[in-house]
N, C-alpha and C. Protein backbone atom coordinates (compact mmCIF):
# COMPACT_ATOMS: atom_id res chain seq x y z
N UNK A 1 0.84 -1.17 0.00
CA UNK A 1 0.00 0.00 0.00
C UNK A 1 0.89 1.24 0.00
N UNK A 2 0.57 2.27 -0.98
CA UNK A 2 1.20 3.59 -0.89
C UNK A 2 0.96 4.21 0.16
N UNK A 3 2.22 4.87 0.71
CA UNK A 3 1.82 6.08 1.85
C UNK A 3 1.67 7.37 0.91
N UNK A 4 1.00 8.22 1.80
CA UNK A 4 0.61 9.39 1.55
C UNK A 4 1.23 10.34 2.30
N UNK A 5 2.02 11.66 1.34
CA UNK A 5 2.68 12.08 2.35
C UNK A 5 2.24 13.52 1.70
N UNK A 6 1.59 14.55 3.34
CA UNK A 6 0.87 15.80 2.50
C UNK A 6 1.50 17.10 3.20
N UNK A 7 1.79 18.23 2.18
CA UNK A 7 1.89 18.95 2.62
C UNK A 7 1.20 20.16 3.01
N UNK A 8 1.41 20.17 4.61
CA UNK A 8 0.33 20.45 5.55
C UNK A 8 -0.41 22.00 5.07
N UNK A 9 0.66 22.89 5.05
CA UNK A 9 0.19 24.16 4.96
C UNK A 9 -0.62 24.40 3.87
N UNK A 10 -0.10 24.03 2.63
CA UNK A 10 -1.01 23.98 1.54
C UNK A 10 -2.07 23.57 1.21
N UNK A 11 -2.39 22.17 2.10
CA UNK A 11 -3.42 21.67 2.16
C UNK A 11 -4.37 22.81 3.05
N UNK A 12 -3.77 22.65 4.27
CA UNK A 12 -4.62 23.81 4.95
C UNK A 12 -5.67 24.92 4.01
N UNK A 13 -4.31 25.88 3.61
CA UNK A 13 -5.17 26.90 2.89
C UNK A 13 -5.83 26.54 2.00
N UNK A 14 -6.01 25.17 0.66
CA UNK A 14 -6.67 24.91 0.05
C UNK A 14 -8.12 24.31 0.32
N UNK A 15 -8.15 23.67 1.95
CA UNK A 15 -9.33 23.40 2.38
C UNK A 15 -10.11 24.06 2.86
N UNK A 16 -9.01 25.58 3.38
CA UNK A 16 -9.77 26.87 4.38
C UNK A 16 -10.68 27.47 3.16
N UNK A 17 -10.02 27.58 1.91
CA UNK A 17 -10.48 28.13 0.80
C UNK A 17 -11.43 27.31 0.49
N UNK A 18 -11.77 26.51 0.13
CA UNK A 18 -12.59 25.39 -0.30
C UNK A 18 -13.99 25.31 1.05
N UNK A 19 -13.96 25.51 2.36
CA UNK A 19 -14.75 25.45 2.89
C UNK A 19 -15.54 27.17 2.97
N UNK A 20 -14.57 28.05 2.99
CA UNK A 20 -15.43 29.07 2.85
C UNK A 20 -15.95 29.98 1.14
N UNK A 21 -15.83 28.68 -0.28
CA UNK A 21 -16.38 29.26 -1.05
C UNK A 21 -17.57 28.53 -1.01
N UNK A 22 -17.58 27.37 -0.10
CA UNK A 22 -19.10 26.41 0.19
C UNK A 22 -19.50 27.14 1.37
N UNK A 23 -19.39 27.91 2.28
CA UNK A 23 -20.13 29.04 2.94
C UNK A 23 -20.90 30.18 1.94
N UNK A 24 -19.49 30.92 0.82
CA UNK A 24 -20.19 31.70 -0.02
C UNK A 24 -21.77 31.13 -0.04
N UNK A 25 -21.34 29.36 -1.22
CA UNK A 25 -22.37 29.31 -1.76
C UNK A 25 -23.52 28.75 -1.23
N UNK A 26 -23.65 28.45 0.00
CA UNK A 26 -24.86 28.46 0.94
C UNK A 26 -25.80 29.77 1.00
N UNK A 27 -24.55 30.66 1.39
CA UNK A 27 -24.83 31.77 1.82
C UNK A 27 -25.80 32.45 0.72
N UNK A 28 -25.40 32.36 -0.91
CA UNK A 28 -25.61 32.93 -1.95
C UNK A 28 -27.25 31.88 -2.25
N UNK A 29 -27.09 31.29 -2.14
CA UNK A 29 -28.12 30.15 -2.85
C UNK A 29 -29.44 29.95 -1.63
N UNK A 30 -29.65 30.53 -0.01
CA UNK A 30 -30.25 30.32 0.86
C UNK A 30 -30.49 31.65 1.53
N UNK A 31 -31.68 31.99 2.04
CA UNK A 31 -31.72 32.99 2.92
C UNK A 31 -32.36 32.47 4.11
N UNK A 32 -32.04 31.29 4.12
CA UNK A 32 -32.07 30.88 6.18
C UNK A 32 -32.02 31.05 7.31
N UNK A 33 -31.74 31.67 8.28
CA UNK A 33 -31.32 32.54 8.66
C UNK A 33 -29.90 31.37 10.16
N UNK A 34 -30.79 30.34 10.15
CA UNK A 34 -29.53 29.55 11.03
C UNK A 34 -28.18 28.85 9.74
N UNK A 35 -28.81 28.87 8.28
CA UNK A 35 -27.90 28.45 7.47
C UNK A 35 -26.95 29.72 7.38
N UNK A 36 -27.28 30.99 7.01
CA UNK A 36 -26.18 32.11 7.51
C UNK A 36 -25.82 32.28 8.25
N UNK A 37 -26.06 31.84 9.64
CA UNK A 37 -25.50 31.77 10.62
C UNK A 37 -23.84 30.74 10.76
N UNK A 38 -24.24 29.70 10.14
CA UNK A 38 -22.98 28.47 9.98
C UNK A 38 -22.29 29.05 9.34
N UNK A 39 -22.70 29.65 8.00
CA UNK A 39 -21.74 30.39 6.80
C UNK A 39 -20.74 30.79 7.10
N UNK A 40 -21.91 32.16 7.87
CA UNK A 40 -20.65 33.30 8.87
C UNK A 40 -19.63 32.69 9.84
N UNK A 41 -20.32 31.72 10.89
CA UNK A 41 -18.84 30.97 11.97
C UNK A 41 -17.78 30.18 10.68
N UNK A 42 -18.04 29.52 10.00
CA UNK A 42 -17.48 28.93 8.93
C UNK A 42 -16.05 30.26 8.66
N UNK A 43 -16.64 31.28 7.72
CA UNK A 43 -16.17 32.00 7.18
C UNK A 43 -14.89 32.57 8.03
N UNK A 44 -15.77 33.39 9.14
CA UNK A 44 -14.41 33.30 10.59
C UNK A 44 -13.65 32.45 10.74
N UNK A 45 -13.85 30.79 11.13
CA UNK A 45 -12.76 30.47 11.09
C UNK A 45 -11.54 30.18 10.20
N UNK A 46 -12.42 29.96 9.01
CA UNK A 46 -11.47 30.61 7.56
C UNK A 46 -10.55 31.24 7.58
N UNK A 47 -10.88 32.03 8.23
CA UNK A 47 -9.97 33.17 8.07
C UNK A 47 -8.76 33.33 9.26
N UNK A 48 -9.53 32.44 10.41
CA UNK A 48 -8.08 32.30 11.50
C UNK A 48 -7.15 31.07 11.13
N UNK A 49 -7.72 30.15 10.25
CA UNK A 49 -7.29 28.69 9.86
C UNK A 49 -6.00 29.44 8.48
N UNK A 50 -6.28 30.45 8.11
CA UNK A 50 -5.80 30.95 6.80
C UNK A 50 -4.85 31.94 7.29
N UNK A 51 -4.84 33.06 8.27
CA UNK A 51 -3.83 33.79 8.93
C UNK A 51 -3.21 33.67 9.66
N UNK A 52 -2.97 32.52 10.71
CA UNK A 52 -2.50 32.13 11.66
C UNK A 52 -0.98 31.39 10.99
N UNK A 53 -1.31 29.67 9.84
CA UNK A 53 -0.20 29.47 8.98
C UNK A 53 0.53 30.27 8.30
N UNK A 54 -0.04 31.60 7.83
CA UNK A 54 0.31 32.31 6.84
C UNK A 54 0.81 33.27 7.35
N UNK A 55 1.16 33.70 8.92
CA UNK A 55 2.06 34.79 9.84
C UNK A 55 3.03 33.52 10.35
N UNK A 56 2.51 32.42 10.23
CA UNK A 56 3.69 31.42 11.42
C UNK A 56 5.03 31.22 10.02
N UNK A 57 4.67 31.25 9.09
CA UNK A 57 5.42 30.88 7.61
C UNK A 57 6.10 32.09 7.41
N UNK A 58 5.55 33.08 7.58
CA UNK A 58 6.73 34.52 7.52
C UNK A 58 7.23 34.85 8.51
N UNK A 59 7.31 34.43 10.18
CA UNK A 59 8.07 34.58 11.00
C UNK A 59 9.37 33.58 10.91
N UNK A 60 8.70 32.34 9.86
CA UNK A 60 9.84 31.15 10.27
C UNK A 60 10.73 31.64 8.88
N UNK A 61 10.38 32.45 7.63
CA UNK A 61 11.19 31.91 6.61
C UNK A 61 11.77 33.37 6.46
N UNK A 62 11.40 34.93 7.01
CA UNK A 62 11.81 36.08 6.67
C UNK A 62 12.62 36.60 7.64
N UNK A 63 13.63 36.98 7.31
CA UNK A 63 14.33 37.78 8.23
C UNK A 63 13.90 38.60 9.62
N UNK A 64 13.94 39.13 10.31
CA UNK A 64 13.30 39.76 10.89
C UNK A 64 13.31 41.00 10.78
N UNK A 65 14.43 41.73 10.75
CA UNK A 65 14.26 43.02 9.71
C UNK A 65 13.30 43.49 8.86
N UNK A 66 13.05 42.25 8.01
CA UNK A 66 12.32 42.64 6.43
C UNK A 66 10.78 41.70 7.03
N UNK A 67 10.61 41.65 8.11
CA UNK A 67 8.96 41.47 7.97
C UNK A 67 8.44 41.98 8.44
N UNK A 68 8.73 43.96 9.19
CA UNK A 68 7.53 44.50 8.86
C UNK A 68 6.87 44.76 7.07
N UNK A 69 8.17 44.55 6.42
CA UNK A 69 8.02 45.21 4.90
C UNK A 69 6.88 44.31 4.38
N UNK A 70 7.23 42.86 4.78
CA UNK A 70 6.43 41.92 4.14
C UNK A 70 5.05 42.31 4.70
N UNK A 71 5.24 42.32 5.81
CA UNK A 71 3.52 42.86 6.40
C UNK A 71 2.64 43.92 5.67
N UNK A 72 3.52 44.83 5.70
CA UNK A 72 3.15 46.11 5.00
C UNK A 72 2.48 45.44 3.41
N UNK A 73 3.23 45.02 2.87
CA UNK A 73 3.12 44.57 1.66
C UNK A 73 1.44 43.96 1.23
N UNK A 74 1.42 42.61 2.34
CA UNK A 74 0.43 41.82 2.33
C UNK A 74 -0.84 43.40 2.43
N UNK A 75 -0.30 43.29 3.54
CA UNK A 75 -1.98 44.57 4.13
C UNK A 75 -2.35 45.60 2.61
N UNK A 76 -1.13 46.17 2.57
CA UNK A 76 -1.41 46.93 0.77
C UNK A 76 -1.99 46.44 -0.16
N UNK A 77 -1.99 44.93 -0.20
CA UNK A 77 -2.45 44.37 -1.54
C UNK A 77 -3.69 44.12 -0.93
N UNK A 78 -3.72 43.85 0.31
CA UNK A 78 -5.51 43.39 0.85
C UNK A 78 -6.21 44.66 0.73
N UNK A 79 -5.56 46.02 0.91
CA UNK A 79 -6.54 47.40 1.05
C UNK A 79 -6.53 47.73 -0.61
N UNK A 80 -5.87 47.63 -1.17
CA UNK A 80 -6.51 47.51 -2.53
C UNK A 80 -7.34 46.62 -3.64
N UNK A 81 -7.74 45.60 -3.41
CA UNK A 81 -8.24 44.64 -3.59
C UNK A 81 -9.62 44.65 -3.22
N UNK A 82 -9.95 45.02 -2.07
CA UNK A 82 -11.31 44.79 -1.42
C UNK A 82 -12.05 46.02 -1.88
N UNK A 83 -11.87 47.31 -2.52
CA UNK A 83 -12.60 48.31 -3.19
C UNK A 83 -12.89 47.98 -4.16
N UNK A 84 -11.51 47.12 -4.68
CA UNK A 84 -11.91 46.53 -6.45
C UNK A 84 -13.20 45.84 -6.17
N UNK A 85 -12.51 44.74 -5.44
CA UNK A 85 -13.78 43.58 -5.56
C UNK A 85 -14.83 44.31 -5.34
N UNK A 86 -15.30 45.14 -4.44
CA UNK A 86 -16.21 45.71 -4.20
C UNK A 86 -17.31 46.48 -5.27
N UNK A 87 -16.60 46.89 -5.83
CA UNK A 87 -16.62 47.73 -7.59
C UNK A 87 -17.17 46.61 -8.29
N UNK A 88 -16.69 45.70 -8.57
CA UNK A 88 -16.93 44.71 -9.69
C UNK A 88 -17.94 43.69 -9.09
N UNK A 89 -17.57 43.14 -7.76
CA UNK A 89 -19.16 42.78 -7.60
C UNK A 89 -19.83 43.88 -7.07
N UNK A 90 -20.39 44.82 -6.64
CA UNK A 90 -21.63 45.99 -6.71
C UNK A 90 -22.39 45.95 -8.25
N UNK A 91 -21.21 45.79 -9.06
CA UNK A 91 -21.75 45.89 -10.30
C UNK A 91 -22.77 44.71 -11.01
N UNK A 92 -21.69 43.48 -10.63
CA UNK A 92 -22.69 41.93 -11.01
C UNK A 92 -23.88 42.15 -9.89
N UNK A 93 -24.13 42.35 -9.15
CA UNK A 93 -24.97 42.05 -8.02
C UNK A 93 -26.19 43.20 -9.01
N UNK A 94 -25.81 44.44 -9.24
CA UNK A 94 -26.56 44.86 -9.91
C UNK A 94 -27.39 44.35 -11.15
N UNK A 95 -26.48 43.83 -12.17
CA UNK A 95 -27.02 43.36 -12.85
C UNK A 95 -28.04 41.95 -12.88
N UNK A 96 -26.73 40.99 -11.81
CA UNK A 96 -27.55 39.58 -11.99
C UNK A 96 -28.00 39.53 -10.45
N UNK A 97 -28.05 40.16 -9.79
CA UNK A 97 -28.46 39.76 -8.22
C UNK A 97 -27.81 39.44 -7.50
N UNK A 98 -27.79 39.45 -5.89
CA UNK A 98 -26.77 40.02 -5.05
C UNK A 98 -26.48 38.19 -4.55
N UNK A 99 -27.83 37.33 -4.77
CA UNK A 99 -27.24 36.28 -4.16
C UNK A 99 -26.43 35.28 -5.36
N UNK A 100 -27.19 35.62 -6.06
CA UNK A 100 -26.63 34.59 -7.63
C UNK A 100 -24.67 35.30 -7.90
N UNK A 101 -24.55 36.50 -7.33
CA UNK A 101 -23.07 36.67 -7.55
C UNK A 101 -22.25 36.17 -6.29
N UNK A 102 -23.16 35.87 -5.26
CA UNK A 102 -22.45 35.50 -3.99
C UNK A 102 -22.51 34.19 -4.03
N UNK A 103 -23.26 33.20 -4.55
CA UNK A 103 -23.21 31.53 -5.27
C UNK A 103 -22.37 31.63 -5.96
N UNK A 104 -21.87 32.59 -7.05
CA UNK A 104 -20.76 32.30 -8.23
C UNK A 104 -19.62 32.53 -7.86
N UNK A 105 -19.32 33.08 -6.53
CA UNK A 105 -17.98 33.29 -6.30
C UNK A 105 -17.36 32.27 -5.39
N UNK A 106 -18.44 31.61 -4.60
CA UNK A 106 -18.59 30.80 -3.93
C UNK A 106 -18.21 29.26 -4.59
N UNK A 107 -18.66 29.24 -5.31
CA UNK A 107 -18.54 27.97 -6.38
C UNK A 107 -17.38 28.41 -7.07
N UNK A 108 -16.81 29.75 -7.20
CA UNK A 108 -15.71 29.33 -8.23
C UNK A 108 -14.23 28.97 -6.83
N UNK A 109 -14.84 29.24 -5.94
CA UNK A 109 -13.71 29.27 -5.03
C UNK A 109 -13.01 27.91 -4.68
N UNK A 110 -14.73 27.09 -5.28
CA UNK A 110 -14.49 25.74 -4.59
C UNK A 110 -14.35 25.01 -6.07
N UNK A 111 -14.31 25.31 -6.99
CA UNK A 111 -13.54 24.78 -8.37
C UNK A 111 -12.23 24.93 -8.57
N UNK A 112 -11.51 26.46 -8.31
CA UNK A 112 -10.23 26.84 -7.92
C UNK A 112 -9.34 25.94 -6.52
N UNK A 113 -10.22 25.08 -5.66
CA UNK A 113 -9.88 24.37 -4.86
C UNK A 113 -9.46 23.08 -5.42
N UNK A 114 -10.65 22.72 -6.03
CA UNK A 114 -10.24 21.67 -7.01
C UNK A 114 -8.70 21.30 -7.75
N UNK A 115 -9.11 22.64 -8.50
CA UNK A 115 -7.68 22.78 -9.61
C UNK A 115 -6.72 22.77 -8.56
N UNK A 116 -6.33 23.72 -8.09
CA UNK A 116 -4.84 23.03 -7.10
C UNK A 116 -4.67 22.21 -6.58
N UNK A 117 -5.96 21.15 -5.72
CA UNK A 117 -5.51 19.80 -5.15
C UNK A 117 -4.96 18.77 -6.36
N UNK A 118 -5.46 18.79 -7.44
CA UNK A 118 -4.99 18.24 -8.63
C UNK A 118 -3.78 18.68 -9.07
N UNK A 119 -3.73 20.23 -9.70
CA UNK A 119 -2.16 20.51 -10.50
C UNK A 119 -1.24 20.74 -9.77
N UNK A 120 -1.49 21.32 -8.35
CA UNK A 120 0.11 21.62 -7.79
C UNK A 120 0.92 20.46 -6.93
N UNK A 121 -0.25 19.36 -6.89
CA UNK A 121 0.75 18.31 -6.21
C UNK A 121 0.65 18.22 -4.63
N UNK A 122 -0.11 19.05 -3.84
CA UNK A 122 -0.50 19.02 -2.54
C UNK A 122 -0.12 17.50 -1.66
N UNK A 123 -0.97 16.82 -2.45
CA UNK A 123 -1.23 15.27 -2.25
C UNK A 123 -0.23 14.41 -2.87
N UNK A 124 0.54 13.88 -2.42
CA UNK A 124 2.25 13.43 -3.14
C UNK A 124 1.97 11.72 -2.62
N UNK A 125 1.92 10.88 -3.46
CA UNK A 125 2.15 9.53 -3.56
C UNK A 125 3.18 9.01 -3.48
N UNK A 126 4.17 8.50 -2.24
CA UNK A 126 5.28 7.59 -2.55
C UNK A 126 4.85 6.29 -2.70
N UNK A 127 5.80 5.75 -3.45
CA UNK A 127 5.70 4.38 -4.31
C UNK A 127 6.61 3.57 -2.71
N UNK A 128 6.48 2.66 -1.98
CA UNK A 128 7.06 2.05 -1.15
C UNK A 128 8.21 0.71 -1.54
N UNK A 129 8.76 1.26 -2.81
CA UNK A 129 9.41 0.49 -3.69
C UNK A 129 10.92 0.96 -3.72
């Protein structure tokens, strides 16, 4: 029998990602009000499951000098980003509706989950040979 040997962090963020574009698309596809409720705790922990590896990985691999820069960096690209997105979905939501764009982003998050557990190799098969 092959062992399976995974690497952790990647997996992590690909499942943190993967569970909160299936929050999106609850969220987008239901107006429940205990199913938005799960969404939202979901989504939170997403996001501590996703920042917690992703500060422990730049304390272990960056200098210490150069990671306020990196910090700085990250936060810059997040404060520009979230007006865009904001812009571009305000706009779909306009056109096609606010939940049908919050299902589509949701679902693409968890197709984009897909594609990397497949192409980047996350999941590594040794041959016990």
């Amino acid at each position: 029998m092959a062992k399976v040997k995974i690497n952790r962090y990647g997996l992590l963020f690909v499942v943190a990602g993967m569970v909160e574009g299936t929050a999106f698309f609850v969220t987008g596809m239901n107006s429940i009000l205990p199913l938005v409720f799960i969404a939202a705790f979901a989504l939170g922990a997403t996001i501590s499951a996703i920042n917690v590896p992703e500060h422990t990985i730049i304390q272990m691999s960056v200098d210490d000098e150069d990671q306020p820069q990196v910090y700085a960096i990250i936060n810059m690209i997040s404060y520009v980003m979230i007006p865009l997105g904001a812009l571009i979905g305000g706009y779909a939501a306009t056109v096609c509706g606010s939940g049908k764009v919050i299902a589509i982003g949701g679902e693409s998050k968890l197709l984009q989950g897909s594609a990397f557990l497949h192409s980047l190799g996350l999941v590594k098969h040794n041959d016990p040979t």
